[in-house]
Protein backbone atom coordinates (compact mmCIF):
# COMPACT_ATOMS: atom_id res chain seq x y z
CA UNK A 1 -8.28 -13.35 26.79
CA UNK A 2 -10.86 -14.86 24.08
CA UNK A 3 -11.07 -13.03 21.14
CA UNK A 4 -15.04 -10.85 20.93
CA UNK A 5 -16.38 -12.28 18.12
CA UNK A 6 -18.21 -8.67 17.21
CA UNK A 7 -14.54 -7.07 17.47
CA UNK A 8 -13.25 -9.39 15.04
CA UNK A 9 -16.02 -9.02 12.28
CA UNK A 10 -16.04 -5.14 12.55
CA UNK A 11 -11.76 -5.57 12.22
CA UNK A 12 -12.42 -7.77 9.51
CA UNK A 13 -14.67 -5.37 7.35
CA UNK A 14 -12.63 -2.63 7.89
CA UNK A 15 -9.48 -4.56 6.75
CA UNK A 16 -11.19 -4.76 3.28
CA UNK A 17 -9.62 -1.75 2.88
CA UNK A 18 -6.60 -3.17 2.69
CA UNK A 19 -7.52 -6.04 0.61
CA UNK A 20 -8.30 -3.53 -2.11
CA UNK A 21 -5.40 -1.43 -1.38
CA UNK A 22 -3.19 -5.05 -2.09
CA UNK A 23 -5.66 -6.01 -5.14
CA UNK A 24 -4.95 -2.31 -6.64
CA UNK A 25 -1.02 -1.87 -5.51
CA UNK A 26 -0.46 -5.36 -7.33
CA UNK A 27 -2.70 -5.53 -10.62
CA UNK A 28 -0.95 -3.39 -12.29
CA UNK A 29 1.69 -6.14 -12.59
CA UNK A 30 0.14 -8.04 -15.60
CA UNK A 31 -0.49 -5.08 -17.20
CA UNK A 32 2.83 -3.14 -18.34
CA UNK A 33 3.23 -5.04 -21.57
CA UNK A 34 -0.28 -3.90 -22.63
CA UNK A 35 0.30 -0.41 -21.07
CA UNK A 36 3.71 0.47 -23.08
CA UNK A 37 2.46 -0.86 -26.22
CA UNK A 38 -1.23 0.96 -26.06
CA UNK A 39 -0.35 4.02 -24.97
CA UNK A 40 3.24 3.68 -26.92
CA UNK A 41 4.82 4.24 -23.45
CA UNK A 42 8.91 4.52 -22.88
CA UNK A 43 10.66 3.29 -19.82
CA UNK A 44 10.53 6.93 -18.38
CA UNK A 45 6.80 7.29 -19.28
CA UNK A 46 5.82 3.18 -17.69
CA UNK A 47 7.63 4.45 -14.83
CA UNK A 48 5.29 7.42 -14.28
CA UNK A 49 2.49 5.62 -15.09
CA UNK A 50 2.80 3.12 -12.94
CA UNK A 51 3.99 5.39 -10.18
CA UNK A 52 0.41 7.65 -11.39
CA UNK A 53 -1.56 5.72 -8.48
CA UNK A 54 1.29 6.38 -6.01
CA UNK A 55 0.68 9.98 -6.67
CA UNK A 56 -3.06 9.62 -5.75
CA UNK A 57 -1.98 7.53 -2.41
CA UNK A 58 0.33 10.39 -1.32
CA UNK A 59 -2.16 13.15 -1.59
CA UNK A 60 -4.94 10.82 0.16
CA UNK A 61 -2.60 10.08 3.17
CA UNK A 62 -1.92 13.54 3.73
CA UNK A 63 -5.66 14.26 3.49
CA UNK A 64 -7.03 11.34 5.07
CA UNK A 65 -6.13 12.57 8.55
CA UNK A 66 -8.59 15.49 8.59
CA UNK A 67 -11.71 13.83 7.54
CA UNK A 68 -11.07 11.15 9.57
CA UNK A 69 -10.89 13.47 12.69
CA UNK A 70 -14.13 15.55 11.00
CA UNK A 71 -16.56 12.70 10.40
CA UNK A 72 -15.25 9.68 12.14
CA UNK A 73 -12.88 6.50 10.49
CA UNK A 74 -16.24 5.07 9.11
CA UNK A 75 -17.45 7.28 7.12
CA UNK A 76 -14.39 7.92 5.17
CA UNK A 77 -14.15 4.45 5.29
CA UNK A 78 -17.34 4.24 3.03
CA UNK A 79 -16.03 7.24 0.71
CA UNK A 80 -12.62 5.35 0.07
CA UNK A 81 -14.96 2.32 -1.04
CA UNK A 82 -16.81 4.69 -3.38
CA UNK A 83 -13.23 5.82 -4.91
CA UNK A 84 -12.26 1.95 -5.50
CA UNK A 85 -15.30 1.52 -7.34
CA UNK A 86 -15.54 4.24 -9.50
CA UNK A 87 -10.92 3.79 -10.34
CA UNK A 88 -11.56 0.22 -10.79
CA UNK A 89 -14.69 0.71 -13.58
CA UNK A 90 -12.75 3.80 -15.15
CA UNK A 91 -9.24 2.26 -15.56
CA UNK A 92 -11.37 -1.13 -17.42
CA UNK A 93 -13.18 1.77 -19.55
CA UNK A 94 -10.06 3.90 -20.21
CA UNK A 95 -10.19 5.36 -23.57
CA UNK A 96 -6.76 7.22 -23.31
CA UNK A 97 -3.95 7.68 -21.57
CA UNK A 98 -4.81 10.57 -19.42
CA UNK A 99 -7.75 9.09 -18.65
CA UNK A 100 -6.03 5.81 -17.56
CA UNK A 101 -3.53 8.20 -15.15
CA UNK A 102 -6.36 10.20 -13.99
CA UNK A 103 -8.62 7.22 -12.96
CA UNK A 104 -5.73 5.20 -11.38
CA UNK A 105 -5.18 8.42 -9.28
CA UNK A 106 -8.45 8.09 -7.98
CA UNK A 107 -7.62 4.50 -6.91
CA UNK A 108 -4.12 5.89 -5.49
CA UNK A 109 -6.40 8.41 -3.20
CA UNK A 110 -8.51 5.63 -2.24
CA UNK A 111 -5.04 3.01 -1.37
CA UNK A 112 -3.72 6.33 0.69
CA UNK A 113 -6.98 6.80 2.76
CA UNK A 114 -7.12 3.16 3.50
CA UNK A 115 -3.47 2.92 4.70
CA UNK A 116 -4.31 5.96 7.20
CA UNK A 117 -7.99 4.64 7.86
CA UNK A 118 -8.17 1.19 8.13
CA UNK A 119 -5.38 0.36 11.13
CA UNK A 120 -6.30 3.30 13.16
CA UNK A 121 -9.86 2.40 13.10
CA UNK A 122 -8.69 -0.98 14.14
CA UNK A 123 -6.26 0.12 16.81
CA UNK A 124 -9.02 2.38 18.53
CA UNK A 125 -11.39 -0.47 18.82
CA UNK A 126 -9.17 -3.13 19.74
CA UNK A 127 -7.51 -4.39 23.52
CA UNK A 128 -3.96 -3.87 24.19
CA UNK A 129 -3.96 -7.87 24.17
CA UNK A 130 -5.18 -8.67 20.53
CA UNK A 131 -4.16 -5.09 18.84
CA UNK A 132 -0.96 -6.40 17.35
CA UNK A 133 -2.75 -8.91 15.83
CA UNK A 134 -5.87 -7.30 14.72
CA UNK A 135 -4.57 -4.44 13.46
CA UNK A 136 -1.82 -7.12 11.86
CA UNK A 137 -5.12 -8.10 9.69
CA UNK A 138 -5.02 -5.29 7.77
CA UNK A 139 -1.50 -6.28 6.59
CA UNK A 140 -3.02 -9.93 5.99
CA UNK A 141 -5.64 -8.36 4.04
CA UNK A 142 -2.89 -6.49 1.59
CA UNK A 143 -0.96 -9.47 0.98
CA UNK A 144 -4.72 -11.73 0.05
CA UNK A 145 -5.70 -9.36 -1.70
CA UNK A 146 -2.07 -9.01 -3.65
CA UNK A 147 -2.45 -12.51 -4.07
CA UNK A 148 -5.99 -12.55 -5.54
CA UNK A 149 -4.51 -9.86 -8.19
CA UNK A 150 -1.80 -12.06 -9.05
CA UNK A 151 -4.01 -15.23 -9.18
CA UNK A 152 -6.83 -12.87 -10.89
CA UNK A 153 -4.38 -11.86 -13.88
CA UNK A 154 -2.91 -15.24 -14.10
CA UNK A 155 -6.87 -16.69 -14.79
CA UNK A 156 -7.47 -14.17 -17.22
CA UNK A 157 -3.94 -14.78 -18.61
CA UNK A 158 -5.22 -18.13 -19.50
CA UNK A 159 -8.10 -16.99 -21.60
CA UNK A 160 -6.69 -15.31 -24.01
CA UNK A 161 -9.32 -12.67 -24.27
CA UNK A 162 -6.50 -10.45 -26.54
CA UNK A 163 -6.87 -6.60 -26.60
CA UNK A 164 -9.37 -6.72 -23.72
CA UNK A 165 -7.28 -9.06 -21.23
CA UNK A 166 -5.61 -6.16 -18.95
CA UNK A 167 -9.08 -4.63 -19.02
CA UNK A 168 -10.36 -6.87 -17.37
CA UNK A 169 -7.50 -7.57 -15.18
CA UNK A 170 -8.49 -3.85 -13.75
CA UNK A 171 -12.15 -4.26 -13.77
CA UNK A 172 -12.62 -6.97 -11.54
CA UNK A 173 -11.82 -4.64 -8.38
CA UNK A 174 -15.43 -2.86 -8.83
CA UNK A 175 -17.10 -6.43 -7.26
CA UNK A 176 -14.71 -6.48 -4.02
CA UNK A 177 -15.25 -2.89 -4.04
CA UNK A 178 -19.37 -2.94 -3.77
CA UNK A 179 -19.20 -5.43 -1.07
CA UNK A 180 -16.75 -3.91 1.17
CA UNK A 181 -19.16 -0.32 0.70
CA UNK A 182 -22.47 -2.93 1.93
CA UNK A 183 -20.86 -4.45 4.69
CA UNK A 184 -19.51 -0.77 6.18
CA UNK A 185 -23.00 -0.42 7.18
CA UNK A 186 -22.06 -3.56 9.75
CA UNK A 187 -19.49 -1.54 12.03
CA UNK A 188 -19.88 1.25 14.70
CA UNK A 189 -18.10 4.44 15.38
CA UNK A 190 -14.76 4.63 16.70
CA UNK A 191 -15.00 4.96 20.56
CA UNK A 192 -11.77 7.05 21.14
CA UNK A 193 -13.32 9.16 18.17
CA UNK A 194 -16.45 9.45 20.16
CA UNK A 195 -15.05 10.56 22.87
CA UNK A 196 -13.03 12.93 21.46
CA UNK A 197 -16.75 14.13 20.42
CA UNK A 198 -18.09 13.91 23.92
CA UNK A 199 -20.37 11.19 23.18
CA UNK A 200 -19.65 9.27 25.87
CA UNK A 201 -22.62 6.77 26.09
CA UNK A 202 -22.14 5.63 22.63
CA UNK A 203 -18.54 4.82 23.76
CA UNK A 204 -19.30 3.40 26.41
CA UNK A 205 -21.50 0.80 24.18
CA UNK A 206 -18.83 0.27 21.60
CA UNK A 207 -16.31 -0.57 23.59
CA UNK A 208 -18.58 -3.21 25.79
CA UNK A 209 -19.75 -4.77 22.65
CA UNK A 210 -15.88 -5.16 21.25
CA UNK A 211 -15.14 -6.68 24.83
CA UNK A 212 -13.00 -3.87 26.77
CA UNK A 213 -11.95 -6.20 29.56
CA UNK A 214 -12.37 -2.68 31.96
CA UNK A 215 -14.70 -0.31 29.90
CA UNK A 216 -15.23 2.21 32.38
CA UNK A 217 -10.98 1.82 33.51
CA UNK A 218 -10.51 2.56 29.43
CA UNK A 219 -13.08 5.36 29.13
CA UNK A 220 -10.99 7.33 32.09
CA UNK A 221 -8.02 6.63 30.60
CA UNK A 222 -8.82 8.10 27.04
CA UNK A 223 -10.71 11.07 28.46
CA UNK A 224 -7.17 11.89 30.41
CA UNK A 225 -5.13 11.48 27.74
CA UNK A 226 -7.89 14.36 25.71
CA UNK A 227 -8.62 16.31 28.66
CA UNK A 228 -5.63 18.65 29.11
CA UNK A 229 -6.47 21.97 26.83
CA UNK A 230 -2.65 21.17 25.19
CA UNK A 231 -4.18 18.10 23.73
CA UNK A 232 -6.89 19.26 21.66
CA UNK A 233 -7.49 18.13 18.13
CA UNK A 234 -6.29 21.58 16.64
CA UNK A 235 -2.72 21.30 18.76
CA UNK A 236 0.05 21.93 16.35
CA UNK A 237 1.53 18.24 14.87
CA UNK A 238 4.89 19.15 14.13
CA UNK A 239 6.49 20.42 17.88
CA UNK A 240 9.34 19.01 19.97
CA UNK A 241 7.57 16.75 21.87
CA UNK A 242 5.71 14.86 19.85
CA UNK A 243 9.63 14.45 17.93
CA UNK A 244 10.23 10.65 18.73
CA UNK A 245 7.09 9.57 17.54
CA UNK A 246 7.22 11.34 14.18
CA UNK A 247 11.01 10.14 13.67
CA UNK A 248 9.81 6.85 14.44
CA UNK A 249 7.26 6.45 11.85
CA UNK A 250 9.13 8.37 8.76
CA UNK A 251 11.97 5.62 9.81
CA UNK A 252 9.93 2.82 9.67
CA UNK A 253 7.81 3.95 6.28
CA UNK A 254 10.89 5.04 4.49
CA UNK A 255 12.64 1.63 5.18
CA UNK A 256 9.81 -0.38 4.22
CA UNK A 257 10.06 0.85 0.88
CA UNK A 258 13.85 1.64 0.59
CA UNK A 259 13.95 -2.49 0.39
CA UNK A 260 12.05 -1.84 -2.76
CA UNK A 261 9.48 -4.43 -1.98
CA UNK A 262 6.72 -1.77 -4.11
CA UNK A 263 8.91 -2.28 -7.06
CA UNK A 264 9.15 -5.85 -7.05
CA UNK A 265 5.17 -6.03 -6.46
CA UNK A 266 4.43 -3.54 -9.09
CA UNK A 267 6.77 -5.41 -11.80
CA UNK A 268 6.96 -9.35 -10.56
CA UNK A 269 5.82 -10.27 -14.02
CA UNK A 270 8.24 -8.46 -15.88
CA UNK A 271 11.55 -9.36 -13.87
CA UNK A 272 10.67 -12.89 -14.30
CA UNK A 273 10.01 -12.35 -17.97
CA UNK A 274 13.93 -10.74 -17.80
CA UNK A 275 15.13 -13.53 -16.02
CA UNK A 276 14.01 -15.82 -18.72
CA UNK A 277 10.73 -16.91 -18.15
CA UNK A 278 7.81 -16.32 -21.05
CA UNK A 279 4.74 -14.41 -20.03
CA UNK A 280 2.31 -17.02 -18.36
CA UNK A 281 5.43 -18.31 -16.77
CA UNK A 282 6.21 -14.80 -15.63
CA UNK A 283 2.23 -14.55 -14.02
CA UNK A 284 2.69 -17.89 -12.00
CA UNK A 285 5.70 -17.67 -10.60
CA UNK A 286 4.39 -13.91 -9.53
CA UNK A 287 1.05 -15.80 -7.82
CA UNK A 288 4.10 -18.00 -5.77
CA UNK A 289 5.11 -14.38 -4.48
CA UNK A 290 1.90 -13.96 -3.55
CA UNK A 291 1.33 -17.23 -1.86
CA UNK A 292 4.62 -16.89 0.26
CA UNK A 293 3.54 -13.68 1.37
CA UNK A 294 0.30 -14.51 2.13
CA UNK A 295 1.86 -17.56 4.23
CA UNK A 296 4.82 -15.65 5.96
CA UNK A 297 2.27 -12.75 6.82
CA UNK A 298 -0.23 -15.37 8.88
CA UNK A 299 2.94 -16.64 10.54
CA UNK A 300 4.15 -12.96 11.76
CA UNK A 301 0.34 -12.19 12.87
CA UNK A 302 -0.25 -15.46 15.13
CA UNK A 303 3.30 -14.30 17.00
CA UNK A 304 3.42 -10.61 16.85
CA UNK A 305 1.84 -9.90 20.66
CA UNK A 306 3.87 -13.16 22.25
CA UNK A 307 7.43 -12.09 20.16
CA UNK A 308 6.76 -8.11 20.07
CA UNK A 309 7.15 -5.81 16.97
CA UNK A 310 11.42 -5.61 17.10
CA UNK A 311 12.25 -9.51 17.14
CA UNK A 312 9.90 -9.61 13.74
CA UNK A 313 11.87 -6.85 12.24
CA UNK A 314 15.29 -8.37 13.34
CA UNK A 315 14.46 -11.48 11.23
CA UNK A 316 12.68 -9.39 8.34
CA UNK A 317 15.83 -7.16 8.19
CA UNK A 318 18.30 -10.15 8.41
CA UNK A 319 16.34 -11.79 5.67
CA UNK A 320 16.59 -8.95 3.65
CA UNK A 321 20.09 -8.58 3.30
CA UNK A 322 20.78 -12.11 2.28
CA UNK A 323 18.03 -12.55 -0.35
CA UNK A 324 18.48 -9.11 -1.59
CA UNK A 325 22.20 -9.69 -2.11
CA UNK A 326 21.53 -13.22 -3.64
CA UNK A 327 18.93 -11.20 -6.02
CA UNK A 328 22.04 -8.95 -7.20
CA UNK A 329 24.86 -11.20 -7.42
CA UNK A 330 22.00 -13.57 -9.97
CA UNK A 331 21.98 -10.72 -12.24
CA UNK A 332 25.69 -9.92 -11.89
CA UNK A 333 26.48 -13.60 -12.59
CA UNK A 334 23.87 -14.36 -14.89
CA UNK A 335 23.49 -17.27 -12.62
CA UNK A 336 19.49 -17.51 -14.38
CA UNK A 337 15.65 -17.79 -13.24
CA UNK A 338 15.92 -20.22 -10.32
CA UNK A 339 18.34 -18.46 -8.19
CA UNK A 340 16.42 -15.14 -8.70
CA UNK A 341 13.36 -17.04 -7.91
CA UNK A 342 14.39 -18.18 -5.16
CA UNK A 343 15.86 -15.39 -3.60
CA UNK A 344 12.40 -13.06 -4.16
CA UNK A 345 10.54 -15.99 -2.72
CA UNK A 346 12.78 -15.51 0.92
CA UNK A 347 12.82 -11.56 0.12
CA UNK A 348 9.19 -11.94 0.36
CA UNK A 349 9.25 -14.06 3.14
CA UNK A 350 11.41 -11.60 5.11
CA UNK A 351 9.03 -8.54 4.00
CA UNK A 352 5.69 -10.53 5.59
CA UNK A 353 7.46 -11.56 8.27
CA UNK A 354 9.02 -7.97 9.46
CA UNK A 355 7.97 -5.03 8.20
CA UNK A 356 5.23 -6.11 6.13
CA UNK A 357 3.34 -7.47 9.48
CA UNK A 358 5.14 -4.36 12.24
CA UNK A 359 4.54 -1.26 10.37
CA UNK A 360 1.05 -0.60 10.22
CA UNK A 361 0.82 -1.55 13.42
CA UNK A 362 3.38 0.49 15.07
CA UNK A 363 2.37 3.58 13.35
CA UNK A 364 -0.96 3.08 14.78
CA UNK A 365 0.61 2.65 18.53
CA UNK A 366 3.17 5.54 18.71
CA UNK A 367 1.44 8.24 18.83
CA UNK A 368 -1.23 9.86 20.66
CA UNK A 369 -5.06 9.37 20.76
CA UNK A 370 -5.91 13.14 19.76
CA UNK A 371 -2.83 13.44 17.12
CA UNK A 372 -2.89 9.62 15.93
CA UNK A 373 -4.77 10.58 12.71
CA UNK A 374 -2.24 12.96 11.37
CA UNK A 375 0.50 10.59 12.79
CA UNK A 376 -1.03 7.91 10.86
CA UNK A 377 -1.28 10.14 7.51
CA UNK A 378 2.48 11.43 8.11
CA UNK A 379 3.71 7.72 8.26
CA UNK A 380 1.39 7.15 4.92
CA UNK A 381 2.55 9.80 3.57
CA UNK A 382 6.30 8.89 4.15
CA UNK A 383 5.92 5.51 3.29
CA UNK A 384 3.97 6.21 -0.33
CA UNK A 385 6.42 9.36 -1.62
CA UNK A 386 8.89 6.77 -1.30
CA UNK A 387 7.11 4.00 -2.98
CA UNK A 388 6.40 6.66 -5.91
CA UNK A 389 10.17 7.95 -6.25
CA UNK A 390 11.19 3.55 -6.22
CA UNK A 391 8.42 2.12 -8.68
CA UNK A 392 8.53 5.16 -11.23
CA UNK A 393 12.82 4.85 -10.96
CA UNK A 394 12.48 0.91 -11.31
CA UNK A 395 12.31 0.14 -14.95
CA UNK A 396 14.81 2.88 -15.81
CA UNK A 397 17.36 1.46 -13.63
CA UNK A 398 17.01 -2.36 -13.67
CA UNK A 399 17.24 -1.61 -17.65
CA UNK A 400 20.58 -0.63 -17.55
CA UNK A 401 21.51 -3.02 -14.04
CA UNK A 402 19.48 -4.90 -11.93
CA UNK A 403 22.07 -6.12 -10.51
CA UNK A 404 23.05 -3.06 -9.07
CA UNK A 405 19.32 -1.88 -7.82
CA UNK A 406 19.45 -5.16 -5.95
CA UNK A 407 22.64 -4.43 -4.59
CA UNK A 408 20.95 -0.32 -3.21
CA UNK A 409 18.23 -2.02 -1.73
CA UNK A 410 20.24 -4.77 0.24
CA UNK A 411 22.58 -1.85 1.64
CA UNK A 412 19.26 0.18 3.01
CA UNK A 413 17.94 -2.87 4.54
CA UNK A 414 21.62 -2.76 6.51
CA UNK A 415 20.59 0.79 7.66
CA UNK A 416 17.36 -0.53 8.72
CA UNK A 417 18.61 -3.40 10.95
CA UNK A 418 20.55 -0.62 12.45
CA UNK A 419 17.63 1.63 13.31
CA UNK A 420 15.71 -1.32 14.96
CA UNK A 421 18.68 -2.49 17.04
CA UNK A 422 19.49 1.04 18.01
CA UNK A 423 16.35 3.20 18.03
CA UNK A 424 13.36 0.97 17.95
CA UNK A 425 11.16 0.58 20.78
CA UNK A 426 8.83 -2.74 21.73
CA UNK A 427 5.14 -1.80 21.91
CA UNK A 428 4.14 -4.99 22.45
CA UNK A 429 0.97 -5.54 25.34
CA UNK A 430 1.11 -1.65 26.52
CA UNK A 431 -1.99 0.29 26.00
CA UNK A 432 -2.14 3.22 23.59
CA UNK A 433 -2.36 5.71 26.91
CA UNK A 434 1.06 3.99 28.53
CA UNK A 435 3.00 4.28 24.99
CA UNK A 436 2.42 7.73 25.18
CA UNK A 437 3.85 8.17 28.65
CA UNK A 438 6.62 5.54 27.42
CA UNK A 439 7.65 8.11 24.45
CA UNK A 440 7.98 11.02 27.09
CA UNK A 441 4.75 12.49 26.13
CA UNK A 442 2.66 14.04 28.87
């Protein structure tokens, strides 16, 4: 089936929410030199700094579910583009340090709402034959726009611009941000959402102009899965049989950060620096992390609908364990910069390939059409309280062994290959309505 050219430019405007959830998740990597010595910050204190936007991103996950039920994906889609703006100016302009935390919240509610938002808009527009690898764009999307943070501190890096330089490194969000608001104005309602809304004729349009191969087949099948008075939008979340589903996704979010990929992104610069690189050195080798990811992510999204969501997460969680282990037994061995390098690089590789590329997809599969907002924002939720309690523990462990935070993280990527060959189920080609049936929800 050829890809609807309308589908793909609404999927790709709406995965600029991702892009600025990368750029702001990674920027803060050239900056923790400049933070602990301008705000005279301790390891304890970077930690919570640092962790300050992961804060934000929990509460906007768990809130991000509502609104987008209330007023539709796109228009929260257009406040979360607001939010970047406004964290992205404030955090350049930050004249203390409670006004840095309280301004990186903002951008931490903003990074929460997109990671809820942005695949489930994508999932309810998209065909059960190009989902995995639409929604998939809003993963490709994090990783660019990681690497454009890397490659955007690195440039400024380079021009010595002194007490100003991580300013600047923070205030070059607000342009991506702007755009991504104008183009918003490009893309249409959800259809599931309007039919949830009984606005069936504007469905109906939506889904003919993103190239439904059936549109009136998927309009029946949608308005099943919402008629029964059980499935209303105000049914209780948390019951029995919606219980697979919601174990599913807290697995899958806790994992992905249990590897501590979140630390690694949110301090590249400075392991390399304690490796034994100097500070530019430290930037570039962080922008090769953010090439292979880039890379390995476009490889995982042109196979994820012919090899399915578990045979990516196989190979992410086998890559895991090696490079992870090579990571600890570097700093046990002092063994220096190249072998660390080189194991992040295939620890990155193994994240973009597996559950860099599967999770936001899957979340947005498992559950169903009139819960998938809160099941989206429970996932988020999961996945960023976990990414707060491993970036704000980082710098307090690795100080004393990073040899030994290596060796945590390799032993809960074990766990995880043990979920997926045990518990995991393929999604791959089924249509949101038939995964529901699939998970024993009727």
């Amino acid at each position: 089936m050829r890809m609807n050219r309308y589908l793909l430019g609404c999927t790709l405007v709406a995965a600029l929410g991702g892009l600025l959830f990368g750029f702001d998740t990674a920027v803060i990597s050239g900056t923790t030199d400049w933070l602990r010595l301008q705000f005279s910050l301790t390891d304890f204190t970077l930690g919570f700094t640092v962790a300050s936007a992961l804060i934000g991103t929990i509460l906007g996950s768990i809130i991000a579910g509502k609104p987008a039920d209330a007023v539709g994906r796109r228009g929260v889609l257009f406040a979360l583009a607001v939010l970047y703006f406004v964290s992205a100016i404030g955090c350049a302009l930050a004249w203390s340090w409670w006004a840095f935390m309280s301004l990186r919240f903002l951008g931490g509610l903003a990074v929460g709402g997109a990671s809820v938002v942005s695949p489930m808009y994508i999932a309810e527009l998209s065909p059960a034959s190009h989902r995995g690898r639409l929604v998939a764009i809003t993963q490709f999307n994090i990783v660019l726009g990681i690497l454009l943070a890397y490659l955007s501190n690195y440039v400024i890096g380079t021009l010595h611009l002194g007490a100003s330089e991580a300013r600047w490194m923070f205030g070059v969000m607000a342009a991506p941000s702007a755009l991504f608001f104008v183009l918003l104005f490009l893309t249409p309602q959800s259809p599931r959402w309007l039919l949830a809304r009984g606005r069936t004729e504007e469905a109906r349009q939506v889904l003919a102009r993103c190239g439904a191969p059936d549109v009136e087949t998927e309009i029946r099948e949608i308005q099943e899965s919402l008629a029964a008075q059980h499935h209303t939008l105000e049914e209780p979340f948390f019951q029995r049989k919606y219980r697979r589903p919601i174990l599913l996704a807290v697995a899958i979010a806790a994992f992905n950060q249990l590897s501590g990929i979140n630390a690694i992104l949110y301090y590249s610069s400075a392991i390399f620096q304690q490796a034994g690189f100097d500070k530019t050195g430290a930037l570039l080798q962080s922008v090769l992390i953010g090439v292979t990811n880039l890379v390995f992510t476009m490889a995982a999204m042109s196979v994820i609908d012919q090899f399915g969501r578990r045979k990516l997460m196989l190979v992410g969680s086998l890559g895991y364990i090696l490079s992870l282990s090579a990571a600890a037994y570097s700093f046990y061995t002092h063994s220096g910069g190249k072998l660390l390098l080189a194991s992040l690089v295939v620890f990155i590789a193994s994240h973009a390939f597996g559950q860099g590329a599967v999770i936001w997809v899957f979340i947005s599969e498992i559950f169903p059409n009139h819960i998938r907002a809160r099941g989206q924002a429970l996932g988020s939720f999961t996945h960023w309280i976990m990414a707060a309690a491993i970036s704000w523990t980082f710098p307090m462990i690795a100080a004393t062994s990073g040899g030994h935070t290596f060796a945590f993280y390799a032993l809960c990527c074990f766990g995880q290959l043990l979920w997926v060959l045990f518990f995991m189920p393929e999604t791959k080609g089924v249509s949101l309505e038939k995964i529901q049936r699939q998970l024993g929800i009727e």
